[in-house]
PDB file of N, CA and C in Angstrom:
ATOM      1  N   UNK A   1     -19.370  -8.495  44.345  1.00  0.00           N
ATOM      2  CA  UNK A   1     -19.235  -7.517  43.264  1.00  0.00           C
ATOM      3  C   UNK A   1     -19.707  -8.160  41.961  1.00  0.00           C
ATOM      4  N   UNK A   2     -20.469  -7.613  41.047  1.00  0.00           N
ATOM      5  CA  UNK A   2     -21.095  -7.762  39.848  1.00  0.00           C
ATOM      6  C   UNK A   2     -19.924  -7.636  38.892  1.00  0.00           C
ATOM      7  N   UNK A   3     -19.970  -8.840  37.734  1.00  0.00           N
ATOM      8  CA  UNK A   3     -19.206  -9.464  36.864  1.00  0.00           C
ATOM      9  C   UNK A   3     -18.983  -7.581  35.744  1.00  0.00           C
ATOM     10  N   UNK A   4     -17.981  -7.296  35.967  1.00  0.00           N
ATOM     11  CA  UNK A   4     -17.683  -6.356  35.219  1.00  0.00           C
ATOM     12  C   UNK A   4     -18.654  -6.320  33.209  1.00  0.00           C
ATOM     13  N   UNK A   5     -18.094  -7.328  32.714  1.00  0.00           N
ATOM     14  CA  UNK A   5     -18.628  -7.931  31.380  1.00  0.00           C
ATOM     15  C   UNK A   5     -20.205  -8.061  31.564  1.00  0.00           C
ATOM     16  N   UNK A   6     -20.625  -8.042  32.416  1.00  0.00           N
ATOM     17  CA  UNK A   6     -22.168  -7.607  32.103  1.00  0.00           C
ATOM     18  C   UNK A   6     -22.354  -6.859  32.304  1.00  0.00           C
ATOM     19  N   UNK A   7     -21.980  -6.178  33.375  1.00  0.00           N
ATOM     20  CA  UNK A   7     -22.696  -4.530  33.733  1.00  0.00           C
ATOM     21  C   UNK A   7     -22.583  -3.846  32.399  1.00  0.00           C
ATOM     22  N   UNK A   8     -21.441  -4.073  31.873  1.00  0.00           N
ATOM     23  CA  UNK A   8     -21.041  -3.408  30.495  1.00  0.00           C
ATOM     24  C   UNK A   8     -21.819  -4.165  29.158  1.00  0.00           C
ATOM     25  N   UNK A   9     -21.591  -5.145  28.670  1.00  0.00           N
ATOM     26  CA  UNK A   9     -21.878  -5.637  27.178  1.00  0.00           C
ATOM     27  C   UNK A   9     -23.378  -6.769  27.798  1.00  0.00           C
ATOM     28  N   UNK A  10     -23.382  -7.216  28.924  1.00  0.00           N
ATOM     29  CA  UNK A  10     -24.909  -7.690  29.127  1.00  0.00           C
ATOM     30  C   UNK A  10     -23.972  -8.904  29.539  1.00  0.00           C
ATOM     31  N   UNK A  11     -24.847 -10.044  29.656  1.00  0.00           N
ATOM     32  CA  UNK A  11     -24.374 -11.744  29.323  1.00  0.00           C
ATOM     33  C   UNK A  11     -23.659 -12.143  28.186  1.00  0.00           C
ATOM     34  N   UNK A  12     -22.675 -13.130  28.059  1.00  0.00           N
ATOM     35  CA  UNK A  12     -22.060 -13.169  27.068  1.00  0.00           C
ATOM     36  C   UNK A  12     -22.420 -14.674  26.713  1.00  0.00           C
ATOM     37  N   UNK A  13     -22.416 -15.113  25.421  1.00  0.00           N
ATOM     38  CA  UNK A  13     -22.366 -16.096  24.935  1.00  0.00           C
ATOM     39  C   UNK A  13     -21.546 -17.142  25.420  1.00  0.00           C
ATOM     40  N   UNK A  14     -21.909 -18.007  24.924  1.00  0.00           N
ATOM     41  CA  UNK A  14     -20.858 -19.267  25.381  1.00  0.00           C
ATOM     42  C   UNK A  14     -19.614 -19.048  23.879  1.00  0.00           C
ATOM     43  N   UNK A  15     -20.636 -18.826  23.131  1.00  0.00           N
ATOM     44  CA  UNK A  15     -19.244 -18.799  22.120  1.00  0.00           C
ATOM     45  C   UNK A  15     -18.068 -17.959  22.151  1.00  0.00           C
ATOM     46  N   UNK A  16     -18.596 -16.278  22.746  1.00  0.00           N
ATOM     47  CA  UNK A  16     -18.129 -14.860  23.253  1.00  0.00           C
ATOM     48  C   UNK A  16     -16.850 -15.400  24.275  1.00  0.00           C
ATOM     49  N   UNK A  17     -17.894 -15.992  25.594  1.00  0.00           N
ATOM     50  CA  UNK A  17     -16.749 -16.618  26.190  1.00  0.00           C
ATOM     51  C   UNK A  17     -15.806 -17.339  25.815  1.00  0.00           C
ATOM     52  N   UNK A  18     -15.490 -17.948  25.090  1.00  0.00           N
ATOM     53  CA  UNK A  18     -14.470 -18.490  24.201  1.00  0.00           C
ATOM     54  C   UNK A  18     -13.214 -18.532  23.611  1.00  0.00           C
ATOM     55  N   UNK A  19     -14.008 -16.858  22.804  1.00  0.00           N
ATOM     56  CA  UNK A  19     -13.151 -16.241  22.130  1.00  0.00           C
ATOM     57  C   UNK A  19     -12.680 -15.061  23.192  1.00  0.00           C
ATOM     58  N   UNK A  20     -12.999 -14.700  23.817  1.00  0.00           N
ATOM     59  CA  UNK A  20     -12.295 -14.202  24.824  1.00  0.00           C
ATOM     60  C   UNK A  20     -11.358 -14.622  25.467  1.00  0.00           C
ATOM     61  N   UNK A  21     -12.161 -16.007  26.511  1.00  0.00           N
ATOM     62  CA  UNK A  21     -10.830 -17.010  26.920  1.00  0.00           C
ATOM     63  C   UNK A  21      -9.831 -17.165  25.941  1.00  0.00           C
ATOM     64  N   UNK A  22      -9.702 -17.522  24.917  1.00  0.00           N
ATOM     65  CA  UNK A  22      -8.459 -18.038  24.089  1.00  0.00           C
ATOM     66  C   UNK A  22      -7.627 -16.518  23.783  1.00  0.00           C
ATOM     67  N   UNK A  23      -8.326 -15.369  23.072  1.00  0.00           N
ATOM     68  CA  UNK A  23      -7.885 -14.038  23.043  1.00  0.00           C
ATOM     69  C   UNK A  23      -6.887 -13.346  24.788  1.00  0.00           C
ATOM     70  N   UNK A  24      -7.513 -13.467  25.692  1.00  0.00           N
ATOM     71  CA  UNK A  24      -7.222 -13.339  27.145  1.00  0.00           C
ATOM     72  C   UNK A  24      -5.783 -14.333  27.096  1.00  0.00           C
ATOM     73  N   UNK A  25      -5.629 -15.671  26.796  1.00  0.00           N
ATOM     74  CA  UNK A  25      -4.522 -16.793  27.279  1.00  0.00           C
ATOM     75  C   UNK A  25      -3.492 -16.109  26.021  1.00  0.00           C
ATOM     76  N   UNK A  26      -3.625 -15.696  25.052  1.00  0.00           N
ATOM     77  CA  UNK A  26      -3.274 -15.455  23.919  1.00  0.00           C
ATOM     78  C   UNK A  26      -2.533 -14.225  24.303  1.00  0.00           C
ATOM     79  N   UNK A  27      -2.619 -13.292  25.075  1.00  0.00           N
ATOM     80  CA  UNK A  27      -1.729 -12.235  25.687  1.00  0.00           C
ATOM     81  C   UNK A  27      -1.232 -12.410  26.708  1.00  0.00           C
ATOM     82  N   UNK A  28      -1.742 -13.468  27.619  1.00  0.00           N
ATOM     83  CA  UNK A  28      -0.706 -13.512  29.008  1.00  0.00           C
ATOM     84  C   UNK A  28       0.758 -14.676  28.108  1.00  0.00           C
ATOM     85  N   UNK A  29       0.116 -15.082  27.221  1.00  0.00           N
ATOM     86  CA  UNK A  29       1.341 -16.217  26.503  1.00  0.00           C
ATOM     87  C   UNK A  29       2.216 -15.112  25.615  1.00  0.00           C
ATOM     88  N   UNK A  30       1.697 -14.217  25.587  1.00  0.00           N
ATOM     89  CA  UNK A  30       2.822 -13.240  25.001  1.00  0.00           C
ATOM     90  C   UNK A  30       3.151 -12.263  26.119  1.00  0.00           C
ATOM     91  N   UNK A  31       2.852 -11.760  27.255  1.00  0.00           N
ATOM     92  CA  UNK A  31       3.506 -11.093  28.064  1.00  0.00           C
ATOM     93  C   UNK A  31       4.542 -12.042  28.179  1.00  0.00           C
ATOM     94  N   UNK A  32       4.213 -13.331  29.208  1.00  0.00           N
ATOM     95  CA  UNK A  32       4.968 -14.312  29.609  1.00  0.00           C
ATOM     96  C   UNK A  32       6.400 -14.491  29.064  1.00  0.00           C
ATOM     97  N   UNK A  33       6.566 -14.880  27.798  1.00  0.00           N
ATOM     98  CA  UNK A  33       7.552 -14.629  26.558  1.00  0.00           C
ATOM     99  C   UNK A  33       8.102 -13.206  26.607  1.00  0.00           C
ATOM    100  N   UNK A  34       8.211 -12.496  26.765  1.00  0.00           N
ATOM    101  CA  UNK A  34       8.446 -11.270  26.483  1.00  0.00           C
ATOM    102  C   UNK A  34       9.157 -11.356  28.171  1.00  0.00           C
ATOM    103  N   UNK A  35       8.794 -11.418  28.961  1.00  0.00           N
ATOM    104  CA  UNK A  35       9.662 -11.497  30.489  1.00  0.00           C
ATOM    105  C   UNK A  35       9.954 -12.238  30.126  1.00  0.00           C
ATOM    106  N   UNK A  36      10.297 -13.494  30.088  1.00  0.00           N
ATOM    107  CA  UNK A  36      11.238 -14.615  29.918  1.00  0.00           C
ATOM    108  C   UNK A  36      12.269 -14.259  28.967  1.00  0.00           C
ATOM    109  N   UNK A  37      12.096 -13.161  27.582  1.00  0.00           N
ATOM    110  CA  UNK A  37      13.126 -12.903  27.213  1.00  0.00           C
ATOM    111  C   UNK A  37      13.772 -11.753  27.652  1.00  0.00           C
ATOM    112  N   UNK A  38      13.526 -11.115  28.561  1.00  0.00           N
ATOM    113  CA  UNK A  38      14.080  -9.943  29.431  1.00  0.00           C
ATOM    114  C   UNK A  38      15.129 -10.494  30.102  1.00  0.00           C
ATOM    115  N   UNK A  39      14.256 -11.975  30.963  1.00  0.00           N
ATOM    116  CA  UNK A  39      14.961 -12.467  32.268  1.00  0.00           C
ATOM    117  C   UNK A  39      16.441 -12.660  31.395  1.00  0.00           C
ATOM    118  N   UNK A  40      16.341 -14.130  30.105  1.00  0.00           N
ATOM    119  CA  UNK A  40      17.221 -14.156  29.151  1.00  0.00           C
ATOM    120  C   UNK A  40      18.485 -13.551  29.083  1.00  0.00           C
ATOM    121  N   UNK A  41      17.845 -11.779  29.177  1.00  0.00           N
ATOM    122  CA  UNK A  41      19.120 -11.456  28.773  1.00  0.00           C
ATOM    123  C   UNK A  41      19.772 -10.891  30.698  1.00  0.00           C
ATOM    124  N   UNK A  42      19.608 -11.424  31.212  1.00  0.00           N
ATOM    125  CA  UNK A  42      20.517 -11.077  32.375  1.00  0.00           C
ATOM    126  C   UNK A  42      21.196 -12.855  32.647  1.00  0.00           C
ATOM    127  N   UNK A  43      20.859 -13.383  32.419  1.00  0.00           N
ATOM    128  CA  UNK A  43      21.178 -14.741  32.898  1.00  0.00           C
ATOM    129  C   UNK A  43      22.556 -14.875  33.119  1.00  0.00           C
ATOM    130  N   UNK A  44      22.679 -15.765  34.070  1.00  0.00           N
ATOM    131  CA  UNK A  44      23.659 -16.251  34.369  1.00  0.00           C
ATOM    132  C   UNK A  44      25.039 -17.089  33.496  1.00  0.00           C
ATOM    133  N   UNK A  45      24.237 -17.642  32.372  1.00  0.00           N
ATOM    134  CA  UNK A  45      25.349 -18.538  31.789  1.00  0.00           C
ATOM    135  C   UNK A  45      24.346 -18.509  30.218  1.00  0.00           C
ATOM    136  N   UNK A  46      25.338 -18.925  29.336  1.00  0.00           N
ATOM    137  CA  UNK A  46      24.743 -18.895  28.088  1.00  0.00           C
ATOM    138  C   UNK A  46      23.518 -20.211  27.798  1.00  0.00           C
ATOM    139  N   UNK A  47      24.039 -21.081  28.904  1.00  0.00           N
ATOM    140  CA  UNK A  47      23.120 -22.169  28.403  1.00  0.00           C
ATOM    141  C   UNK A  47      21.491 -21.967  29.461  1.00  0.00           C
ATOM    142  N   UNK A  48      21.565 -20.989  30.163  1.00  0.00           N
ATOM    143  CA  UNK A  48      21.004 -20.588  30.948  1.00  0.00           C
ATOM    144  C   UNK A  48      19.526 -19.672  30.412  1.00  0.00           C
ATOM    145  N   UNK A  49      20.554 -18.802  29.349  1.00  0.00           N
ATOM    146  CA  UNK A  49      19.924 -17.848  28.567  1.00  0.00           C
ATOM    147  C   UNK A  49      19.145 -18.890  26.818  1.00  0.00           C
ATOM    148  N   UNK A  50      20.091 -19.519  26.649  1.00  0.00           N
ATOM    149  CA  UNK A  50      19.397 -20.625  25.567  1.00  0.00           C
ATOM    150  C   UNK A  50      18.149 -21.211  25.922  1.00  0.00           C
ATOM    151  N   UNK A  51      18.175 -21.595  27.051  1.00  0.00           N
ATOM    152  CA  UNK A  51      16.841 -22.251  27.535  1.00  0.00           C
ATOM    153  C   UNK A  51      15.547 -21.229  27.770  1.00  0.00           C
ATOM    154  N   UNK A  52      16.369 -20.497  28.074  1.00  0.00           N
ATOM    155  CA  UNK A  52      14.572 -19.290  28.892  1.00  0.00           C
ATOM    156  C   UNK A  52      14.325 -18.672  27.355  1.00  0.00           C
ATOM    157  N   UNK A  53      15.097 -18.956  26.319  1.00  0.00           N
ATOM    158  CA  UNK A  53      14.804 -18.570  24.742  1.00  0.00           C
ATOM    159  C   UNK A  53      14.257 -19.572  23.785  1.00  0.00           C
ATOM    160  N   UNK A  54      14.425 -20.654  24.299  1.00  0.00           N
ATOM    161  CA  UNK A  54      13.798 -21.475  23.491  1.00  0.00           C
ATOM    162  C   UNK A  54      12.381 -22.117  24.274  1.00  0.00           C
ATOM    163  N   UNK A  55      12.054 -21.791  25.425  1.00  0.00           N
ATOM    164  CA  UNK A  55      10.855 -21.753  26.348  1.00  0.00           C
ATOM    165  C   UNK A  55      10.040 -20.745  25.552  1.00  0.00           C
ATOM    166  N   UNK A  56      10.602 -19.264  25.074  1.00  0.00           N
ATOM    167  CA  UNK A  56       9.861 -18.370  24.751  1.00  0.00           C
ATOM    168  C   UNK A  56       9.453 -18.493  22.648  1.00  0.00           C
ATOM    169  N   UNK A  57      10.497 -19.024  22.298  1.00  0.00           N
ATOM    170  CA  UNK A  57       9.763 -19.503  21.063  1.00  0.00           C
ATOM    171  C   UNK A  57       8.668 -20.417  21.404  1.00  0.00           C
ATOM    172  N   UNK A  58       8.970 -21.874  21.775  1.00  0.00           N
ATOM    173  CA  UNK A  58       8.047 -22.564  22.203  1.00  0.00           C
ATOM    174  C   UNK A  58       6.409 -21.567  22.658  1.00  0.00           C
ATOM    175  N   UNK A  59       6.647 -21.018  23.603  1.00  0.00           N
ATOM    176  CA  UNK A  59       5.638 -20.146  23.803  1.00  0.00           C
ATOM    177  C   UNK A  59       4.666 -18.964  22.799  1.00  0.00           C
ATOM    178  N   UNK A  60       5.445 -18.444  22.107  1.00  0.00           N
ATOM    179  CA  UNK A  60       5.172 -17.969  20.816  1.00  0.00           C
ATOM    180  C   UNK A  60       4.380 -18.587  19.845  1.00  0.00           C
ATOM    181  N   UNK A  61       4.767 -20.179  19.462  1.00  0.00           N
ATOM    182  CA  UNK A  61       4.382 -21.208  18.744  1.00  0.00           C
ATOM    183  C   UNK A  61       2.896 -21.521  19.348  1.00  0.00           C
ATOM    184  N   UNK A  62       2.715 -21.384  20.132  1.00  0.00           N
ATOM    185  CA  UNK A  62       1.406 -22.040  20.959  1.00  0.00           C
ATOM    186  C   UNK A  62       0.292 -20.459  21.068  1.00  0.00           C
ATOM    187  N   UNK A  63       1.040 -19.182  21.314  1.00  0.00           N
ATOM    188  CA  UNK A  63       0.257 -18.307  21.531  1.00  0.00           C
ATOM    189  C   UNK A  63      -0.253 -18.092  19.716  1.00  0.00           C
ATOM    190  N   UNK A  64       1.140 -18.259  18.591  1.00  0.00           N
ATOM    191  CA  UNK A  64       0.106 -18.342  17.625  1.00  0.00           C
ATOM    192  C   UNK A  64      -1.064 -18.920  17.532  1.00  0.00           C
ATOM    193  N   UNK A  65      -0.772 -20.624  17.632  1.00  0.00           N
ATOM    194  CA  UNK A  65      -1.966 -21.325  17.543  1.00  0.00           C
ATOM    195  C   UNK A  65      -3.194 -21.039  18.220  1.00  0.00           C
ATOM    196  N   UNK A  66      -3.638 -20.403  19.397  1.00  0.00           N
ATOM    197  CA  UNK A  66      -4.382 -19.572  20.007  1.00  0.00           C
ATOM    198  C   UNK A  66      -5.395 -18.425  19.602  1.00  0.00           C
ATOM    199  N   UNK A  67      -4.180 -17.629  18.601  1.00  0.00           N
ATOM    200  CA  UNK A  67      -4.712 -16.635  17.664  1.00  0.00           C
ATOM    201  C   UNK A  67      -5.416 -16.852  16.277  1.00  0.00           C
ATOM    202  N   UNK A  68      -4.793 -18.487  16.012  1.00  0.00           N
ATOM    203  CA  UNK A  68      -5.575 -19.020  14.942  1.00  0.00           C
ATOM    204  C   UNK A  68      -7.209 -19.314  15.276  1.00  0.00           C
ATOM    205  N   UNK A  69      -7.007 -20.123  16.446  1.00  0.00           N
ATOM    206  CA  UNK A  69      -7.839 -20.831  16.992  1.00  0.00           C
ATOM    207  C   UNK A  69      -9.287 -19.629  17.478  1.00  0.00           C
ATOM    208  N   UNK A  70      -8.563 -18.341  17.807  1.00  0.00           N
ATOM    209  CA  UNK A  70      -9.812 -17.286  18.703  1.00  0.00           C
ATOM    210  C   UNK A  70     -10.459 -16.999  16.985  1.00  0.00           C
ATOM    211  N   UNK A  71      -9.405 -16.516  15.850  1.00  0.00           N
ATOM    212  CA  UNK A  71     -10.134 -16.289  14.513  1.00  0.00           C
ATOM    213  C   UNK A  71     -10.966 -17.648  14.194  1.00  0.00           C
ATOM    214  N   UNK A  72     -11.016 -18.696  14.506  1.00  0.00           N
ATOM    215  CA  UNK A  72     -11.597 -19.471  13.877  1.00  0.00           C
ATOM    216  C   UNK A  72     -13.077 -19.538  14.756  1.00  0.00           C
ATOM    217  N   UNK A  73     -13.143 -18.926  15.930  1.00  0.00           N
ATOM    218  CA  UNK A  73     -14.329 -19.144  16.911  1.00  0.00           C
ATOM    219  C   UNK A  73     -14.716 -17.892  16.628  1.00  0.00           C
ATOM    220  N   UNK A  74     -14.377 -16.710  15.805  1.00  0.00           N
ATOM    221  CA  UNK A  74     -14.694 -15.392  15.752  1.00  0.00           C
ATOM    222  C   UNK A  74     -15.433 -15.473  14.300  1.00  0.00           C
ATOM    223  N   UNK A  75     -15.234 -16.117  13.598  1.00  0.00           N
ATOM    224  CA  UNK A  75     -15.589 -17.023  12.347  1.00  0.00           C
ATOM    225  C   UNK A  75     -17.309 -17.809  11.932  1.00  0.00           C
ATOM    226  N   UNK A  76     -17.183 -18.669  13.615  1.00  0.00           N
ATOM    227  CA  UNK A  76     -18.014 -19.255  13.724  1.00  0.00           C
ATOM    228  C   UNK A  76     -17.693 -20.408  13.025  1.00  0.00           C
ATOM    229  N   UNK A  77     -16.302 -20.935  12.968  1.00  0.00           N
ATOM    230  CA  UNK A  77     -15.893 -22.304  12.807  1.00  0.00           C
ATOM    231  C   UNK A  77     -16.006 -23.342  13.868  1.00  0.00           C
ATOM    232  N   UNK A  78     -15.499 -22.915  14.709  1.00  0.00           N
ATOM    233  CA  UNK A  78     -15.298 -23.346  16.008  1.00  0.00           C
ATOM    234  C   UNK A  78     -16.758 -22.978  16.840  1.00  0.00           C
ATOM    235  N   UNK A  79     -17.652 -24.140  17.455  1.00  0.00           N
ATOM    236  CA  UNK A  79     -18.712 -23.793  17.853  1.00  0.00           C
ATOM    237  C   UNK A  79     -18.739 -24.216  19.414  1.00  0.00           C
ATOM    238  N   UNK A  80     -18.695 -23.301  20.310  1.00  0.00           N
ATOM    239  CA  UNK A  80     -18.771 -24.329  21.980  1.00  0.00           C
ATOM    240  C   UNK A  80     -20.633 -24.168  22.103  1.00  0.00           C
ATOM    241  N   UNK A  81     -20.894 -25.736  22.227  1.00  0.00           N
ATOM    242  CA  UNK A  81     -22.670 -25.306  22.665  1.00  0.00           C
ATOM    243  C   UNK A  81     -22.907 -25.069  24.043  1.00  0.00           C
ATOM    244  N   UNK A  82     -24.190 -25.002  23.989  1.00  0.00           N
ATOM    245  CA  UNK A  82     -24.592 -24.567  25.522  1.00  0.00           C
ATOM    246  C   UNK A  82     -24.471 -25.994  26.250  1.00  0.00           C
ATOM    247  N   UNK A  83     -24.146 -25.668  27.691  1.00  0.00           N
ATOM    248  CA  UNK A  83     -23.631 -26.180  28.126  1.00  0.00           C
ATOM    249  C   UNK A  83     -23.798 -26.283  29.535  1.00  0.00           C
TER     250      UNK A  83
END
């Protein structure tokens, strides 16, 4: 089966790819967080629920940096060459 992203927008850049990849990791790191604070609230014990909450800040913290990181390749700060 033919790569969906070309049939549609053509070949993509290396840079395109990029900012996609990081944009793409940048929402499964916020689904992820978001179930983990669901799971949270059923847990078993409070220290149980502390942990799967401070996994999901942690996670938060990193999906920001991600979102910094896709604006800065959307920018054309951030350059991946060919490769």
């Amino acid at each position: 089966m033919a790569n969906i992203t070309t049939e549609i927008d053509g070949t993509r850049t290396p840079q395109q790819e990029l900012f996609y990849d990081l944009d793409d990791t940048k929402a499964i790191i916020g689904w992820s967080a978001a179930e983990l604070k669901s799971i949270a609230g059923h847990a078993k014990t409070p220290d149980e629920a502390l942990t799967l909450l401070k996994i999901c800040t942690l996670l938060l913290v990193q999906q920001e940096k991600l979102h910094r990181y896709a604006d800065e390749v959307r920018a054309g700060r951030i350059v991946r060459g060919e490769g």
